[in-house]
C-alpha atoms as a PDB file:
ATOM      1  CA  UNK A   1      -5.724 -30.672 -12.110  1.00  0.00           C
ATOM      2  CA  UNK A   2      -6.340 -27.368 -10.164  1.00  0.00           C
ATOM      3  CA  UNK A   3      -3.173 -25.649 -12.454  1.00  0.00           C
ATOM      4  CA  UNK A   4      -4.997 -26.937 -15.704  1.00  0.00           C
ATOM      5  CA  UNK A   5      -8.619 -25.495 -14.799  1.00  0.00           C
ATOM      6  CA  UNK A   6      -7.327 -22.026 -14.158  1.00  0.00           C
ATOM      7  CA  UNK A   7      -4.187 -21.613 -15.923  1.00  0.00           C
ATOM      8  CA  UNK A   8      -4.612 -23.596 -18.902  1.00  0.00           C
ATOM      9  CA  UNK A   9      -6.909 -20.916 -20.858  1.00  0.00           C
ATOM     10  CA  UNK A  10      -5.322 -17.440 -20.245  1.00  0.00           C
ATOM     11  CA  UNK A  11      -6.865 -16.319 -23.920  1.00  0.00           C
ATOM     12  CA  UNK A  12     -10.522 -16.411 -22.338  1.00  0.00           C
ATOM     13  CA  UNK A  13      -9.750 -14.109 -19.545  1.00  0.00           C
ATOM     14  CA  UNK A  14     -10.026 -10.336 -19.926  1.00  0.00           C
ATOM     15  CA  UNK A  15      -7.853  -8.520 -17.114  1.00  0.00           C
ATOM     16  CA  UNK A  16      -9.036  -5.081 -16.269  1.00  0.00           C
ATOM     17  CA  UNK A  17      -6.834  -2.430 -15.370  1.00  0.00           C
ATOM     18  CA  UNK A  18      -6.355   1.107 -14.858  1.00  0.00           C
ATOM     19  CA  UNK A  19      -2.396   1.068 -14.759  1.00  0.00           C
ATOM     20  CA  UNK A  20      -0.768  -0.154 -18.411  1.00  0.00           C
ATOM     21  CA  UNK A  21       2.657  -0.957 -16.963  1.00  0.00           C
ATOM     22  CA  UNK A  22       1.208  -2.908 -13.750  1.00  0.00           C
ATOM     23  CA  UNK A  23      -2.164  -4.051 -14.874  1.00  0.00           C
ATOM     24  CA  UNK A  24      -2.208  -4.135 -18.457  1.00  0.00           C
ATOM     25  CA  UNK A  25       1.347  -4.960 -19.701  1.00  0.00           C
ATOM     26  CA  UNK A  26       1.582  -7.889 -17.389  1.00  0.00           C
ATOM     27  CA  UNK A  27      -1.794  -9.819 -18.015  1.00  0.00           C
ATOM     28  CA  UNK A  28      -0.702  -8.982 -21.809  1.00  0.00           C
ATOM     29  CA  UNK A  29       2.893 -11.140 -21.626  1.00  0.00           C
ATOM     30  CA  UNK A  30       0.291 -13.877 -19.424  1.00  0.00           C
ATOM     31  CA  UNK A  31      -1.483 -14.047 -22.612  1.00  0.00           C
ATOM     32  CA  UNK A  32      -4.941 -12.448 -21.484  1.00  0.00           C
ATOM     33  CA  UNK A  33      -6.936 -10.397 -23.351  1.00  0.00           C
ATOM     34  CA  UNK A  34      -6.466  -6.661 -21.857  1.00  0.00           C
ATOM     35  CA  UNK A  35      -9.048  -3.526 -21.078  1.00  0.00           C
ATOM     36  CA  UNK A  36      -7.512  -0.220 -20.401  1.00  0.00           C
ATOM     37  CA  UNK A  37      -9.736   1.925 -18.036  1.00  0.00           C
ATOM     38  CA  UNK A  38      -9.013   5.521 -17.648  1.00  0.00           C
ATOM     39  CA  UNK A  39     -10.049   6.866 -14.208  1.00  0.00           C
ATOM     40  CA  UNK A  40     -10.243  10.478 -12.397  1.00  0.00           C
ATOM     41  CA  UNK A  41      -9.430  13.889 -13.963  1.00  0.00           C
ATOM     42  CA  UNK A  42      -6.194  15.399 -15.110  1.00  0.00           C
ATOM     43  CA  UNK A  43      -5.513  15.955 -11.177  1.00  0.00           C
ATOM     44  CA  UNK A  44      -2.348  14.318 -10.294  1.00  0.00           C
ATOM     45  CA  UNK A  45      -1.869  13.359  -6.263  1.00  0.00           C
ATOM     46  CA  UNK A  46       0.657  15.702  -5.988  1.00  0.00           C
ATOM     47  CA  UNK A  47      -0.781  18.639  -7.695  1.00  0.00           C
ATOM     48  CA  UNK A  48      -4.002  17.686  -5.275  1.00  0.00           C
ATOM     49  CA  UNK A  49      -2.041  17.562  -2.153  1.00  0.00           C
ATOM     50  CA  UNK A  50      -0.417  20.778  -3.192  1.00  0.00           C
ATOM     51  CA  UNK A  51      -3.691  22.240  -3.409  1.00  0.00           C
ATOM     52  CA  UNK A  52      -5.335  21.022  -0.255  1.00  0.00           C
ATOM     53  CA  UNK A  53      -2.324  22.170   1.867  1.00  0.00           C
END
């Protein structure tokens, strides 16, 4: 009963994510509706570490 309360309606759940290929595109092939957030500035971590060093 548990399985059919939570898993039976994956169209009414919206996933949000700020990662398309481990957030988005996953909940997507689940069959949830999706919401793409875009975080930070154009800073990568490695061009920040490079800078901090």
């Amino acid at each position: 009963m548990i399985d059919t309360i939570f898993f039976d309606v994956p169209s009414s759940i919206r996933y949000v994510g700020d990662r398309p290929d481990n957030d988005v595109r996953p909940a997507e092939d689940a069959g949830m509706k999706t919401c793409l957030i875009r975080r930070g500035g154009a800073c990568s971590a490695a061009k920040h570490n490079a800078a901090s060093g």
